[in-house]
C-alpha atoms as a PDB file:
ATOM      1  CA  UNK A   1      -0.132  51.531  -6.653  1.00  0.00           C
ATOM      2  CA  UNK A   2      -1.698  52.442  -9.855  1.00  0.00           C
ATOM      3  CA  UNK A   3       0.172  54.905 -12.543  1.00  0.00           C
ATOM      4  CA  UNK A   4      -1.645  57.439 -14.369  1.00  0.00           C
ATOM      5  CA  UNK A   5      -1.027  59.718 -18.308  1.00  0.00           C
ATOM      6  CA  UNK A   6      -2.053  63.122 -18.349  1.00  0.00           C
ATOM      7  CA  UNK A   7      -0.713  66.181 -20.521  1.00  0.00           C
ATOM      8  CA  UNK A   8       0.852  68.620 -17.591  1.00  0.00           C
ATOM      9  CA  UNK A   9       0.548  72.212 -18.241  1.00  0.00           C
ATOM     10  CA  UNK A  10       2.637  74.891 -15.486  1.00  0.00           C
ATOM     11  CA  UNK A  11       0.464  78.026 -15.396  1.00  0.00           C
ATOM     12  CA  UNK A  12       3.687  80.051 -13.946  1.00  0.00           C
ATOM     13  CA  UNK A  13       5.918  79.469 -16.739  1.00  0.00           C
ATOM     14  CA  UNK A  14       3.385  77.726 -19.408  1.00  0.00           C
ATOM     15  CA  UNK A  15       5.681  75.093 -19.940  1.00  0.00           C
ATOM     16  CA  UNK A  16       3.644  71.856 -21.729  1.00  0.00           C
ATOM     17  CA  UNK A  17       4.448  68.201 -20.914  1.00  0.00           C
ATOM     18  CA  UNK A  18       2.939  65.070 -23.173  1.00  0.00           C
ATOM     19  CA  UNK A  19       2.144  62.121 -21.781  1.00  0.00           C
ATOM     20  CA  UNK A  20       3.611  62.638 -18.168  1.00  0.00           C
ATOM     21  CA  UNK A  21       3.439  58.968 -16.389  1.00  0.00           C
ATOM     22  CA  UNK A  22       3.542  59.334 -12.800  1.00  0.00           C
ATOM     23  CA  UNK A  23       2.151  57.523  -9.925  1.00  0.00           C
ATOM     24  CA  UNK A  24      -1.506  58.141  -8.850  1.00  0.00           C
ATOM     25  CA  UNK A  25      -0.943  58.069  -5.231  1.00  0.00           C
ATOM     26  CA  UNK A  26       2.570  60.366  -5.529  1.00  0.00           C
ATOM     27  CA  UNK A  27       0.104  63.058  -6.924  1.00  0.00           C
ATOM     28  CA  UNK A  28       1.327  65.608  -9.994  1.00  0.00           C
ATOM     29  CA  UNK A  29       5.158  65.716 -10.454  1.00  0.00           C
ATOM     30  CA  UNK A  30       6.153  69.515 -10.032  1.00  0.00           C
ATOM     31  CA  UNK A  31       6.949  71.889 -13.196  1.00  0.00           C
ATOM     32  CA  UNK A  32      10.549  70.731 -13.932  1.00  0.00           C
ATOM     33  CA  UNK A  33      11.254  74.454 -15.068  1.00  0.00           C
ATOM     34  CA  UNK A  34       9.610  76.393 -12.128  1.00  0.00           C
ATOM     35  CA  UNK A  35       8.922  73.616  -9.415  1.00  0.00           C
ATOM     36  CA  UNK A  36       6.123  74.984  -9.059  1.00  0.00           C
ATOM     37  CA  UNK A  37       2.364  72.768  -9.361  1.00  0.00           C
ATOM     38  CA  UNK A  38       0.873  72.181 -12.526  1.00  0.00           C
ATOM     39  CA  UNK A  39      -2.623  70.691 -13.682  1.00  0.00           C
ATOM     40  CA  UNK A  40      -3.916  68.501 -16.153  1.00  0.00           C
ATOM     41  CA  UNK A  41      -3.914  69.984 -19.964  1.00  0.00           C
ATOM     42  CA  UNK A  42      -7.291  68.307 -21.846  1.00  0.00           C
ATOM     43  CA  UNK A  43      -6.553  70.587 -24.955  1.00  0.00           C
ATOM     44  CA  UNK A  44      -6.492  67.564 -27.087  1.00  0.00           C
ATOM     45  CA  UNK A  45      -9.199  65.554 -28.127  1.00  0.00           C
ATOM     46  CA  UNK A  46      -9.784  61.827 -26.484  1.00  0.00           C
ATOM     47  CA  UNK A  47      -6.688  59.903 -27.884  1.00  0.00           C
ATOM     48  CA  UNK A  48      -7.948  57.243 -31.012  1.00  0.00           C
ATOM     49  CA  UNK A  49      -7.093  53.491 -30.764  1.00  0.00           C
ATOM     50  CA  UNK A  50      -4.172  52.604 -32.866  1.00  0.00           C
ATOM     51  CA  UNK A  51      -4.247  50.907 -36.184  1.00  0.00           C
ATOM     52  CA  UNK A  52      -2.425  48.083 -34.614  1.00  0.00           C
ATOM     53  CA  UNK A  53      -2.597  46.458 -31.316  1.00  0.00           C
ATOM     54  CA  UNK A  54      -0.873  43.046 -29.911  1.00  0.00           C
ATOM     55  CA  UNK A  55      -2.601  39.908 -30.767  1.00  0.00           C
ATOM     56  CA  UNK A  56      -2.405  36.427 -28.588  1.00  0.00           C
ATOM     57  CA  UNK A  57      -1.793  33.695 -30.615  1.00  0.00           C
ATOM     58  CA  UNK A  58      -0.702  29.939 -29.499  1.00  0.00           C
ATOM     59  CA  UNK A  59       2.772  30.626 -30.086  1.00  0.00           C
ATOM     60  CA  UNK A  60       3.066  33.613 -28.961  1.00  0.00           C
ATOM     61  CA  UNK A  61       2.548  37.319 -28.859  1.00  0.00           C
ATOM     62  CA  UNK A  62       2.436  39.300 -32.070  1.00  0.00           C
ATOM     63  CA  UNK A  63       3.823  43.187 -31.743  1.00  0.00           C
ATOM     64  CA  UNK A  64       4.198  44.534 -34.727  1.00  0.00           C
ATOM     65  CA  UNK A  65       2.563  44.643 -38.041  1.00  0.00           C
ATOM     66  CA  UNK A  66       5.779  43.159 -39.841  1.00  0.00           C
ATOM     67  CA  UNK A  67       6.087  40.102 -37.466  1.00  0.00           C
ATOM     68  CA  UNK A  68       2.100  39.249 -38.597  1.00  0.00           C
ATOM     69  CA  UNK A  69       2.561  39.339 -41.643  1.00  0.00           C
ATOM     70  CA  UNK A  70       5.771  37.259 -41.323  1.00  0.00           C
ATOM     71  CA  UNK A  71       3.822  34.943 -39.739  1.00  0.00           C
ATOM     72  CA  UNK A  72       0.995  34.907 -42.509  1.00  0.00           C
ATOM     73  CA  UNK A  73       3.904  34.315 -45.097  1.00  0.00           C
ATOM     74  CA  UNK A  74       5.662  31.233 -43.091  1.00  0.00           C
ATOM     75  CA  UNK A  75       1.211  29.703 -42.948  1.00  0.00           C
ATOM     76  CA  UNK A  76       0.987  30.068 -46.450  1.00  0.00           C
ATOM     77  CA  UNK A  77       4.303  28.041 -47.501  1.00  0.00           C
ATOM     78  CA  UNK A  78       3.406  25.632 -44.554  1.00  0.00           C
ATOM     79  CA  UNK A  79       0.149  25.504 -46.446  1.00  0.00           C
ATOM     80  CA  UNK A  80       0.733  25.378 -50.092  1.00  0.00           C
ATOM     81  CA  UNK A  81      -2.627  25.025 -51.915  1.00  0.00           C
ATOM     82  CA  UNK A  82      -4.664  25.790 -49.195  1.00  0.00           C
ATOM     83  CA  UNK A  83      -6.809  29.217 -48.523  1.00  0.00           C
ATOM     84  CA  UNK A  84      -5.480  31.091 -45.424  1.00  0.00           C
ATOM     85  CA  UNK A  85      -8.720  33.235 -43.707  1.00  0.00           C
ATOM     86  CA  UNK A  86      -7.703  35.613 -41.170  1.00  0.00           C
ATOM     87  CA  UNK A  87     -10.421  37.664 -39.853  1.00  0.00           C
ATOM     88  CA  UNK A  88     -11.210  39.991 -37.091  1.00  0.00           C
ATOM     89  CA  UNK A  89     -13.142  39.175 -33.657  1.00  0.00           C
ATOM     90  CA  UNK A  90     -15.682  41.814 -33.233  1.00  0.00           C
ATOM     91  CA  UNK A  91     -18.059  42.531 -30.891  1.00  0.00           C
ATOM     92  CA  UNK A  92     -20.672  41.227 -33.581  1.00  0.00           C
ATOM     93  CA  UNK A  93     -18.850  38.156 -34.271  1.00  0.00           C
ATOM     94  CA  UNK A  94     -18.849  37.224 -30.792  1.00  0.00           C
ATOM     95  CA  UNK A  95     -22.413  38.059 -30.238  1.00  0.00           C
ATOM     96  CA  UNK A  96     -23.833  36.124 -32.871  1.00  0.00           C
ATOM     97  CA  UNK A  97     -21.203  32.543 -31.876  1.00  0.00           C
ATOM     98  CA  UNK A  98     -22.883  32.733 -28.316  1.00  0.00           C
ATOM     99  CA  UNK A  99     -26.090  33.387 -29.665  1.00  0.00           C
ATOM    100  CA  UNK A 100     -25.402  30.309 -32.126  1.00  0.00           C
ATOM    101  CA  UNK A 101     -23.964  27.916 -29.085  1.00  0.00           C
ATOM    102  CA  UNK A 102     -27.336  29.211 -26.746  1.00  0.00           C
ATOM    103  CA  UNK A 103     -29.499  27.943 -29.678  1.00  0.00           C
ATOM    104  CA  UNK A 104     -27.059  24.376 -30.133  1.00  0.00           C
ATOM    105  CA  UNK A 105     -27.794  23.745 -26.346  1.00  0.00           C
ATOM    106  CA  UNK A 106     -31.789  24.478 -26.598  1.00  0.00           C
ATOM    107  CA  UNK A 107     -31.872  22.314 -29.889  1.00  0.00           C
ATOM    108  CA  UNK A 108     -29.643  19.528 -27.754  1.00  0.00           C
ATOM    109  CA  UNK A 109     -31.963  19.093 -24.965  1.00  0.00           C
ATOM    110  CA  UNK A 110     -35.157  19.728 -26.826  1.00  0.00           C
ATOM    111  CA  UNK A 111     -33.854  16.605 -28.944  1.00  0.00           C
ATOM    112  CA  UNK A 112     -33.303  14.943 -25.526  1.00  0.00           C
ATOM    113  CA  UNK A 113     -37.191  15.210 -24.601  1.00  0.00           C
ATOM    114  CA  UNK A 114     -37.071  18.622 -22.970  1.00  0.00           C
ATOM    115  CA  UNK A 115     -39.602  20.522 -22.790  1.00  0.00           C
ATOM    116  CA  UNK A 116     -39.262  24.415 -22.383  1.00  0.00           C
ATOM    117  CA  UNK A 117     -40.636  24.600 -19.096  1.00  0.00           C
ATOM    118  CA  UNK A 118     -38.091  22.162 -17.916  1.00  0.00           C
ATOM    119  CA  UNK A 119     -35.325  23.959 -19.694  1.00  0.00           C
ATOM    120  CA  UNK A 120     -35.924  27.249 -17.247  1.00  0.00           C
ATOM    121  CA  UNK A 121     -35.994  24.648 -14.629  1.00  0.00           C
ATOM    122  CA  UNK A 122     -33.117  23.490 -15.257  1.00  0.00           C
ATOM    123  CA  UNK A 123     -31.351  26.845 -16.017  1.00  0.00           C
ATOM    124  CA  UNK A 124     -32.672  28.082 -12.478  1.00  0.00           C
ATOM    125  CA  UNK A 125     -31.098  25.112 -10.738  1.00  0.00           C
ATOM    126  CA  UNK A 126     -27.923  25.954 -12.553  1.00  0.00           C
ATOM    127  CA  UNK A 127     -28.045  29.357 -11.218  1.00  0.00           C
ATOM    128  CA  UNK A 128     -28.927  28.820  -8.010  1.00  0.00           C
ATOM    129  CA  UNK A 129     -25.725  25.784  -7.686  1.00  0.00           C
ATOM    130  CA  UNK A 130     -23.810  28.748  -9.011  1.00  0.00           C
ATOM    131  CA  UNK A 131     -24.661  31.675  -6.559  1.00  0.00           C
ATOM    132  CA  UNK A 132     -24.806  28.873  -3.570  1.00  0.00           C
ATOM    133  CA  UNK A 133     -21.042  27.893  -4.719  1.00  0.00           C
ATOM    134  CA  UNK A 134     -20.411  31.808  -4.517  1.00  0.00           C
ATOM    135  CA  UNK A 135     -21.299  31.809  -1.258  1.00  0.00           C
ATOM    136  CA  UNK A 136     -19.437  29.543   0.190  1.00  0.00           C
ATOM    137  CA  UNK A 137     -16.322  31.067  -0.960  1.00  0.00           C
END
């Protein structure tokens, strides 16, 4: 049961619908003019990403633009004196902080006598635990 948006167009009447939700399996809703069958408009370009999208924090979900930066304003008194970073989590960012933690764990185990042919070793074994646990599910 999955739901589906499409721009609706009725080729009888020409009668234009935005952002019709319906019901994947139900099929397209008839023209509510004409009854008749209509098809999926792509006269617009692909839709953008909005400027603002929920964020996840520990206490909570944030909506709207207003309730972050009510939330930045109640950190700062909490925090007088103190500098308040908020940043972004990009695709970069993320790349580079696993690259960073692959390269702690090397360094870790190279300090612990490793060499690197028993670091594949070991990262083989690892896999191989993994896909055996897999299997047995």
């Amino acid at each position: 049961m999955s739901f589906i948006v499409h721009d609706l167009y009725c080729a009888t009447c020409e009668e234009f619908e935005r952002s019709v939700l319906y019901r994947r399996s139900d099929g397209r809703p008839g023209c509510p003019v004409c009854s008749s069958d209509r098809r999926v408009a792509w006269l617009d370009p692909p839709r953008i990403k909005p400027d603002w999208t929920p964020i996840e924090t520990a206490t909570g979900i944030i909506e709207t633009r207003a309730q972050f930066d009510k939330m930045i304003a109640k950190k700062r008194r909490e925090n007088p004196g103190k500098e308040l970073v908020v940043s972004g989590n990009t695709a970069a960012a993320c790349k580079v902080r696993s690259e960073e933690a692959r390269h702690r764990s090397v360094t870790n185990l190279r300090s612990k006598g490793y060499c690197e042919s028993d670091i594949r070793e070991r990262k083989s074994e690892i896999k191989a635990k993994k896909l055996e646990k897999l299997a047995r599910k």
